[in-house]
Protein backbone atom coordinates (compact mmCIF):
# COMPACT_ATOMS: atom_id res chain seq x y z
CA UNK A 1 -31.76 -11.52 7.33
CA UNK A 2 -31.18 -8.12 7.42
CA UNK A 3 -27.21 -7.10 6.80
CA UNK A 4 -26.02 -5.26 10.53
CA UNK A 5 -23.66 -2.94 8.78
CA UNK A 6 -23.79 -0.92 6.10
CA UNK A 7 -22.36 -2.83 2.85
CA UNK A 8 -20.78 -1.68 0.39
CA UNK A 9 -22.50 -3.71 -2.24
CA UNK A 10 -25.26 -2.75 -1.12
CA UNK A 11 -24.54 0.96 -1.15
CA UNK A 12 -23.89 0.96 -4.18
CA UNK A 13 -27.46 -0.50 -5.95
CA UNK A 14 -29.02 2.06 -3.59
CA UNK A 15 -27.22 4.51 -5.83
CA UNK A 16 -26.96 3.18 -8.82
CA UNK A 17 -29.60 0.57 -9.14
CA UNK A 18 -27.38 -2.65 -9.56
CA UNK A 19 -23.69 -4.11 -8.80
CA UNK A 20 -20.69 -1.79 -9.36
CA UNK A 21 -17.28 -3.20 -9.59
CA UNK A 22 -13.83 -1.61 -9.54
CA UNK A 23 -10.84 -1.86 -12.16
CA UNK A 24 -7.83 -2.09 -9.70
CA UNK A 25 -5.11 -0.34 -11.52
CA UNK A 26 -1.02 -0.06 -11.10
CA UNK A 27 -0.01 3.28 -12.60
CA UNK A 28 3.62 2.80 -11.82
CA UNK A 29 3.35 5.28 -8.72
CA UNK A 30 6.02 4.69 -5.81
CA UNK A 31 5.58 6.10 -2.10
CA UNK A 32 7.57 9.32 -0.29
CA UNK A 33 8.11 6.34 2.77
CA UNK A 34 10.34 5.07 -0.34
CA UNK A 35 13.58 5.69 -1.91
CA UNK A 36 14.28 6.03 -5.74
CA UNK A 37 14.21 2.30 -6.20
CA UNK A 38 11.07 1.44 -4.63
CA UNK A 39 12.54 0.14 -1.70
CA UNK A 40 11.56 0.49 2.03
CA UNK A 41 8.30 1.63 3.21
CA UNK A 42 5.73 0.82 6.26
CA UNK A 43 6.73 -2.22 7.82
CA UNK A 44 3.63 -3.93 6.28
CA UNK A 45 4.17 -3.11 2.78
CA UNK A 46 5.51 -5.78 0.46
CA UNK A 47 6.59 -4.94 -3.23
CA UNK A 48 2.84 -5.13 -4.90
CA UNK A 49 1.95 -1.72 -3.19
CA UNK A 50 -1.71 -3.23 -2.89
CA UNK A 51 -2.06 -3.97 -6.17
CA UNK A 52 -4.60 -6.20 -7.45
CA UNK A 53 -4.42 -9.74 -7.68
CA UNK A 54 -5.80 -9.94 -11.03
CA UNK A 55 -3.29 -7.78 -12.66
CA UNK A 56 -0.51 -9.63 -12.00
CA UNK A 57 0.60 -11.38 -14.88
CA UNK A 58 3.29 -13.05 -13.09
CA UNK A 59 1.71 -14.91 -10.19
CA UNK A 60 -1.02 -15.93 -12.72
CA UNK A 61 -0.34 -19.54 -12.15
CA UNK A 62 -0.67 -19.24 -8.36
CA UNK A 63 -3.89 -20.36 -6.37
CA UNK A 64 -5.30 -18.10 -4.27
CA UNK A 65 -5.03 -21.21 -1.16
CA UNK A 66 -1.32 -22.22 -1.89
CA UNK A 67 1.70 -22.19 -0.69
CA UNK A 68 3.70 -19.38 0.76
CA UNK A 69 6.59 -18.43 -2.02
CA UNK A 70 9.72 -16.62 -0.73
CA UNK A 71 10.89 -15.88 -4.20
CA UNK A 72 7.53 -14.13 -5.17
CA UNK A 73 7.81 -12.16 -2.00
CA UNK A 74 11.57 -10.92 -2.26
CA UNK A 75 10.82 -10.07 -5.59
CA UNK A 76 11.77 -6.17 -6.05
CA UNK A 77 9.20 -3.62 -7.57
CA UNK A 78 9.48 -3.54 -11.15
CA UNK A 79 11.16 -0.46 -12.46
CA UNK A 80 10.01 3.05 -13.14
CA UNK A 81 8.17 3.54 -16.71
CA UNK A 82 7.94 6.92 -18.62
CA UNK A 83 5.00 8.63 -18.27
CA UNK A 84 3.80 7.43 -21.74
CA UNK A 85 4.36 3.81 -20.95
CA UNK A 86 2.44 4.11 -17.86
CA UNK A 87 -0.41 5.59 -19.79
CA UNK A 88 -0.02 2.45 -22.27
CA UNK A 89 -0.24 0.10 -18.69
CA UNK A 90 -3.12 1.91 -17.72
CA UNK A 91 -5.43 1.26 -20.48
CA UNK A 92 -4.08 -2.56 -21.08
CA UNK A 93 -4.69 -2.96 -17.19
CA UNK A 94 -8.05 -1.43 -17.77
CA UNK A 95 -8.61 -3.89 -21.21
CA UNK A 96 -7.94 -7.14 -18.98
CA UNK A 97 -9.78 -5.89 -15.99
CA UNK A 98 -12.65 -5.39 -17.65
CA UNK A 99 -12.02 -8.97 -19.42
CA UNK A 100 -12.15 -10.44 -16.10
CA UNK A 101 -14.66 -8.51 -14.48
CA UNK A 102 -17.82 -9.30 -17.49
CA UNK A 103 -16.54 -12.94 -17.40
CA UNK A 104 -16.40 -13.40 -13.39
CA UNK A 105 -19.72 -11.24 -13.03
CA UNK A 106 -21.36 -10.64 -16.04
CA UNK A 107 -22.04 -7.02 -15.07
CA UNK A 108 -22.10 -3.79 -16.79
CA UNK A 109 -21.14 -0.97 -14.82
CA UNK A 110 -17.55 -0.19 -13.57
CA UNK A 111 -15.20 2.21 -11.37
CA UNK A 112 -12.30 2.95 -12.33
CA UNK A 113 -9.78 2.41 -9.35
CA UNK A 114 -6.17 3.94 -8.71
CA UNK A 115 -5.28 0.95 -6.13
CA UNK A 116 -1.56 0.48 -6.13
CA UNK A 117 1.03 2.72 -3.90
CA UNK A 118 0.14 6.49 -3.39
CA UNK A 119 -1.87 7.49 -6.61
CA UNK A 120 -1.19 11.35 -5.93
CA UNK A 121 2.65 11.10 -5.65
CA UNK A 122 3.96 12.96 -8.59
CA UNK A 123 3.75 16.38 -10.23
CA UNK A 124 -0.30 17.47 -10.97
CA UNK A 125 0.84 17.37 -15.21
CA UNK A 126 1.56 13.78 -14.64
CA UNK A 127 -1.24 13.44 -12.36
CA UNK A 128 -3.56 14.73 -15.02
CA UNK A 129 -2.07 12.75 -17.78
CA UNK A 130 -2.39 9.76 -15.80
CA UNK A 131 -5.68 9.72 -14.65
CA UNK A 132 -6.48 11.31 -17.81
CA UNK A 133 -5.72 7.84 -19.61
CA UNK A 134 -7.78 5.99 -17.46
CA UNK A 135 -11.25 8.12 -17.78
CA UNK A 136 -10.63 8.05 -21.78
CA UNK A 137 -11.46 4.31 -21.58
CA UNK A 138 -14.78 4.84 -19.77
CA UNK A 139 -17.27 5.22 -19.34
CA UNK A 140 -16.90 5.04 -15.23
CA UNK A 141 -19.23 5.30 -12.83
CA UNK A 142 -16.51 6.56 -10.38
CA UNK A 143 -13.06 7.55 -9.76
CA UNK A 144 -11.37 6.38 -6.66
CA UNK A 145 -7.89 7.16 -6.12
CA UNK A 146 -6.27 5.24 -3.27
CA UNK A 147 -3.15 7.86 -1.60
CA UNK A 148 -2.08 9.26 2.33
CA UNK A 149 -3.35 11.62 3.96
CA UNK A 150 0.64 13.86 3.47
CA UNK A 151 -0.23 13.39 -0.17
CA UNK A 152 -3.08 15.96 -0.55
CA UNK A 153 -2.44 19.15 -1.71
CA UNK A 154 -4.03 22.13 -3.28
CA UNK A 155 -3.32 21.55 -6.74
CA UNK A 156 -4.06 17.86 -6.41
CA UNK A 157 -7.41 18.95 -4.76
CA UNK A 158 -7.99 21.39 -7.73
CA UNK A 159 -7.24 18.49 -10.42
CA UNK A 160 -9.64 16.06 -8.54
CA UNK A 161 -12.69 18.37 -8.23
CA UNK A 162 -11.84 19.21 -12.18
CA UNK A 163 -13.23 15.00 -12.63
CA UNK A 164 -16.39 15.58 -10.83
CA UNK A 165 -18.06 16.35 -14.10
CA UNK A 166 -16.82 13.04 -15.77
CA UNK A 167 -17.90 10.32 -13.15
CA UNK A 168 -20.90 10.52 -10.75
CA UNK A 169 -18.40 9.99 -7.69
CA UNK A 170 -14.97 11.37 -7.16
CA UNK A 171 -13.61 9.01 -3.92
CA UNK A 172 -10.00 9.33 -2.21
CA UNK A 173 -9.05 6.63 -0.03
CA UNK A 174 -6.81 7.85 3.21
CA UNK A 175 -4.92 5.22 4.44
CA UNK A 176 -4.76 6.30 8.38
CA UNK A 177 -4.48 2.83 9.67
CA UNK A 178 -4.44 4.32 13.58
CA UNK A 179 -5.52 6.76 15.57
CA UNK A 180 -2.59 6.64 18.23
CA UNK A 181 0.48 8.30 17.11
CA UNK A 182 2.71 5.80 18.86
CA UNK A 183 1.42 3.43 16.35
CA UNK A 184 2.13 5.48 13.78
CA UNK A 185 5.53 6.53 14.65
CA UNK A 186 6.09 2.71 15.00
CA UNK A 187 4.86 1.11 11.76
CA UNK A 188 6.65 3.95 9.63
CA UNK A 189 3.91 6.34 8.25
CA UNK A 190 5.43 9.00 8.41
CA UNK A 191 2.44 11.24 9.04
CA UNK A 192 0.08 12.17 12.24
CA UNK A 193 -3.62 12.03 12.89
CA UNK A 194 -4.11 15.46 12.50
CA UNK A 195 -2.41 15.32 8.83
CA UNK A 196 -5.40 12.84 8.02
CA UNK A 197 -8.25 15.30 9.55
CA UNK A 198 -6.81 18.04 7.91
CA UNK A 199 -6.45 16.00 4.22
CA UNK A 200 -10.12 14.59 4.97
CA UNK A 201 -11.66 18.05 5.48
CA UNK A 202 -9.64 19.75 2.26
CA UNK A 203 -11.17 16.24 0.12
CA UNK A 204 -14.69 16.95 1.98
CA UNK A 205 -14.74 20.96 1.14
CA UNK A 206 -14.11 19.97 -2.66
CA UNK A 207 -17.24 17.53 -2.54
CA UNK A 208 -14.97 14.62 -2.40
CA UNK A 209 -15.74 11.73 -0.66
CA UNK A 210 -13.25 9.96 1.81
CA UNK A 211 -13.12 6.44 2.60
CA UNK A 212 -10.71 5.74 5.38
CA UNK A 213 -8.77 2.76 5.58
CA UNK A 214 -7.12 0.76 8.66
CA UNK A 215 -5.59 -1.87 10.28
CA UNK A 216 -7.26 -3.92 13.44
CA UNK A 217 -4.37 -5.66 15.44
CA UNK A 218 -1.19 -3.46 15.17
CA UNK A 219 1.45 -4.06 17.74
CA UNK A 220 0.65 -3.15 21.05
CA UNK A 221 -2.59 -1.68 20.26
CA UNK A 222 -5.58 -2.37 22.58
CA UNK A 223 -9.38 -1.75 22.43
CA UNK A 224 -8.90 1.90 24.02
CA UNK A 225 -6.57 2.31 20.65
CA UNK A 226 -9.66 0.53 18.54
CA UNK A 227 -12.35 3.37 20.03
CA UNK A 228 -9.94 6.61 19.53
CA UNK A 229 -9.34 5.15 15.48
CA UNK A 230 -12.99 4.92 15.42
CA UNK A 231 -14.12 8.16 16.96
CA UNK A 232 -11.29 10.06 14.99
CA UNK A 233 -13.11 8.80 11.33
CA UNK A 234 -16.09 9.38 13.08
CA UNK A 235 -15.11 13.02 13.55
CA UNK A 236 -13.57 13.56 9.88
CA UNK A 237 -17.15 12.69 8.38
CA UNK A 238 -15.20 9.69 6.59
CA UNK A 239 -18.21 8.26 3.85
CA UNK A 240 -16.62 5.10 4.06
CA UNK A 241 -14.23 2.69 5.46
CA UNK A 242 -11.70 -0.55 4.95
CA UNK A 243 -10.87 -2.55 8.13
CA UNK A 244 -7.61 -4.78 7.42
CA UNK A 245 -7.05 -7.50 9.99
CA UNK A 246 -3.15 -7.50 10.54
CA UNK A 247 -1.65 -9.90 8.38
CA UNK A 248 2.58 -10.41 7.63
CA UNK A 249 3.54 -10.22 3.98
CA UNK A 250 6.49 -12.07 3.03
CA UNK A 251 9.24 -9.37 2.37
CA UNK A 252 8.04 -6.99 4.86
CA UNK A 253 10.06 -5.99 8.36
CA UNK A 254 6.57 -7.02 9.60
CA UNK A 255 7.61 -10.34 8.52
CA UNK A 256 11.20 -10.08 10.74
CA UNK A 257 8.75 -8.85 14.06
CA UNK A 258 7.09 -11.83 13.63
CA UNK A 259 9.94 -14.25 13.23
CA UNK A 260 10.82 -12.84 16.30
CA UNK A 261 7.78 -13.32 18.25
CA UNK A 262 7.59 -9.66 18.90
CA UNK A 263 4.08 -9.64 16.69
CA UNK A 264 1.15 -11.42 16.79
CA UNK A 265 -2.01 -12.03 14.38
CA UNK A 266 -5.54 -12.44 15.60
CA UNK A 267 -6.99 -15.82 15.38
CA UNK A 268 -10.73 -15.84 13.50
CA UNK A 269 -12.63 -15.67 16.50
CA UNK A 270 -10.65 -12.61 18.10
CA UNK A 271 -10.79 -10.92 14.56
CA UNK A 272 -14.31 -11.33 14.72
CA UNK A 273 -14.80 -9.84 18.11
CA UNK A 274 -12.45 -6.66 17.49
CA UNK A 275 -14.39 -6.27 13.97
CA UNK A 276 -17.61 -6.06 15.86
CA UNK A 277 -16.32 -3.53 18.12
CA UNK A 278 -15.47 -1.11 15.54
CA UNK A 279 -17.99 -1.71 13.84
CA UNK A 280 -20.65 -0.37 16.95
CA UNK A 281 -18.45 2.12 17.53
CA UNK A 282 -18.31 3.62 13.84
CA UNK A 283 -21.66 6.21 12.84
CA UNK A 284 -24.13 4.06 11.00
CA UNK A 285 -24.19 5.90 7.97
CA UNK A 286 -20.39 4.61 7.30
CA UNK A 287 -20.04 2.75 4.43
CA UNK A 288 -18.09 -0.37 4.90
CA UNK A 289 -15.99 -1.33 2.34
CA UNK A 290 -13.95 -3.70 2.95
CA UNK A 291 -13.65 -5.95 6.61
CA UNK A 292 -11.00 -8.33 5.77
CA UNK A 293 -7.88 -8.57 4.04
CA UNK A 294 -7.69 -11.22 1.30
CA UNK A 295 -3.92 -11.13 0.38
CA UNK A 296 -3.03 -14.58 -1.55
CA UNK A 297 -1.67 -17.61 0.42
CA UNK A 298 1.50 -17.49 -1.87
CA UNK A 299 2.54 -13.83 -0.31
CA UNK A 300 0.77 -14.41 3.21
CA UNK A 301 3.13 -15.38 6.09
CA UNK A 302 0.21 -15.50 8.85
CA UNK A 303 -1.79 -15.86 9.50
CA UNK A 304 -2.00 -19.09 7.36
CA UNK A 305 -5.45 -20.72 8.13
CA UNK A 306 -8.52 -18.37 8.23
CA UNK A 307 -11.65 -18.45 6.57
CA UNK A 308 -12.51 -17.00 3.41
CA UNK A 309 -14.08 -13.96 2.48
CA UNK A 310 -17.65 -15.22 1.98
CA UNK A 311 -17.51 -17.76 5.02
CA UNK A 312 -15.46 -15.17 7.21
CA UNK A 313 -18.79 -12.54 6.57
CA UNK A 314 -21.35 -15.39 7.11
CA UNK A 315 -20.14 -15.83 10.59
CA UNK A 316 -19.39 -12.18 11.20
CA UNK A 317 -23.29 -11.71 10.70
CA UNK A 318 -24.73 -14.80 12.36
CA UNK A 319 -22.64 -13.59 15.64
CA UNK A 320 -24.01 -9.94 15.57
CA UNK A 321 -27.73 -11.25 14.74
CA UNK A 322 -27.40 -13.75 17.67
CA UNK A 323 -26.18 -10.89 20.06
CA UNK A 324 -28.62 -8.47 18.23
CA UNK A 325 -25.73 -5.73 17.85
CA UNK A 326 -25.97 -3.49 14.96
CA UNK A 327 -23.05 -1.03 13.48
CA UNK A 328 -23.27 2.58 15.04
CA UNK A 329 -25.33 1.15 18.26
CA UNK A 330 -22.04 2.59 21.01
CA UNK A 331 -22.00 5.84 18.97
């Protein structure tokens, strides 16, 4: 059966002839929505600042289907490292990544991927030396560095078109998570729409690509809100994109909304129906990277039961193959 969206997997063996797999890394960056100490931020953003699973050495005992655990939650962000140490971090993150990756999926070929908080938040020298650490332990297929939109500047620009000789793809991941600036202005970003067009065309005119990532299910958003978030990725030429279903981290003011029954998460079947609709209304040439958020049980506050990844994508594609829908078909 033919796939009805444009995978990312897939994408990737058309390009480079077999699987690719990213090195999620934690380069001890913070966030301008945050203070000195780490603390504060969007109202969905725990203390992990997306970081992967795999490199955290101390919920390594944790199951991915267990509990929730209020103490791992209210944990604080771990304090700020020199620039030196973070180098140091960078390549033993990069060490065990690798470790895990070969052993999980036997493969061969990697990205290297700044995942964790905004990656372009500091002055370019430490930018450079940063990122700089992480390519000397290649060799990568590409560099992705995950940031916002109010994050892009000229000289980072300048310093990311300077990698395009050392990896076959230089990627920046926007997180714009709406369209509607109500939204925004709500869930604490901090930055408009237009700051993401603007960012995306600067990445696109340096022959960077842009994946853009968001979030299906905010507060008080509707399917009107779903279409504009669509059309304005649509208009920024955005290569690729992440859809997050809304999910409440423990630790988050997300998670105090939802204690108060002022937020709500989508059940499977309604996440499947709004995913659908972006999905036909985002250009088919989109890649899609990413449909479904798999945060771990022990850090998830709802929603609590939900299918996995695998099963979650199974039915996702049996329901558009029954309706005979296909991504980019309302565009």
């Amino acid at each position: 059966m033919r796939l009805h969206w444009r995978g990312y997997t897939e994408h990737l063996k058309s390009v480079y002839g077999k699987r690719v797999y990213r090195i999620g890394l934690d380069a001890g960056f913070s966030c301008p929505n945050r203070d000195e100490n780490r603390q504060g931020g969007c109202v969905f953003c725990d203390g992990t600042g997306a970081s992967a699973m795999y490199q955290r050495e101390k919920e390594s005992g944790y199951t991915h289907s267990g509990p929730f655990d209020e103490k791992i939650s209210s944990a604080p962000p771990p304090a700020s490292l020199s620039v030196e140490q973070r180098c140091s971090s960078i390549q033993a993150q990069i060490a065990h990544g690798r470790a895990f990756l070969k052993r999980r999926y036997k493969t061969e070929l990697f990205s290297v991927y700044f995942q964790a908080w905004t990656n372009t938040y500091a002055d370019v020298q430490t930018l450079k030396a940063l990122y700089d650490a992480a390519l000397e332990e290649g060799p990568f297929v590409e560099l992705i560095i995950s940031t916002r939109p109010d994050c892009i500047t000229d000289e980072v620009l300048d310093l990311l078109e300077s990698y395009k000789s050392r990896v076959s793809k230089v990627w920046v991941e926007l997180g714009l998570q709406s369209a509607n600036e109500d939204t925004l202005e709500r869930i604490g970003r901090g930055h408009d729409a237009i700051c993401y067009i603007r960012s995306a065309n600067a990445l696109h005119s340096r022959g960077i690509g842009v994946c853009t990532h968001i979030v299906v299910g905010l507060p008080s958003e509707t399917r009107f809100d779903f279409e504009q978030t669509c059309s304005l990725i649509n208009k920024a030429n955005s290569e690729a994109v992440k859809i997050h279903n809304l999910h409440v981290c423990g630790g988050t003011r997300l998670q105090d909304w939802y204690a108060q029954g002022e937020v709500s998460v989508a059940s499977l079947r309604r996440h499947v129906e709004n995913t659908i609709f972006l999905l036909r209304h985002l250009e088919k040439n989109i890649v899609v990277e990413r449909l479904l958020c798999e945060t771990p049980n022990h850090r998830l506050v709802a929603p609590r039961t939900f299918l996995d990844k695998s099963a979650f994508l199974s039915l996702l594609e049996n329901t558009m193959e029954e309706r005979d829908v296909w991504q980019g078909d309302l565009t």
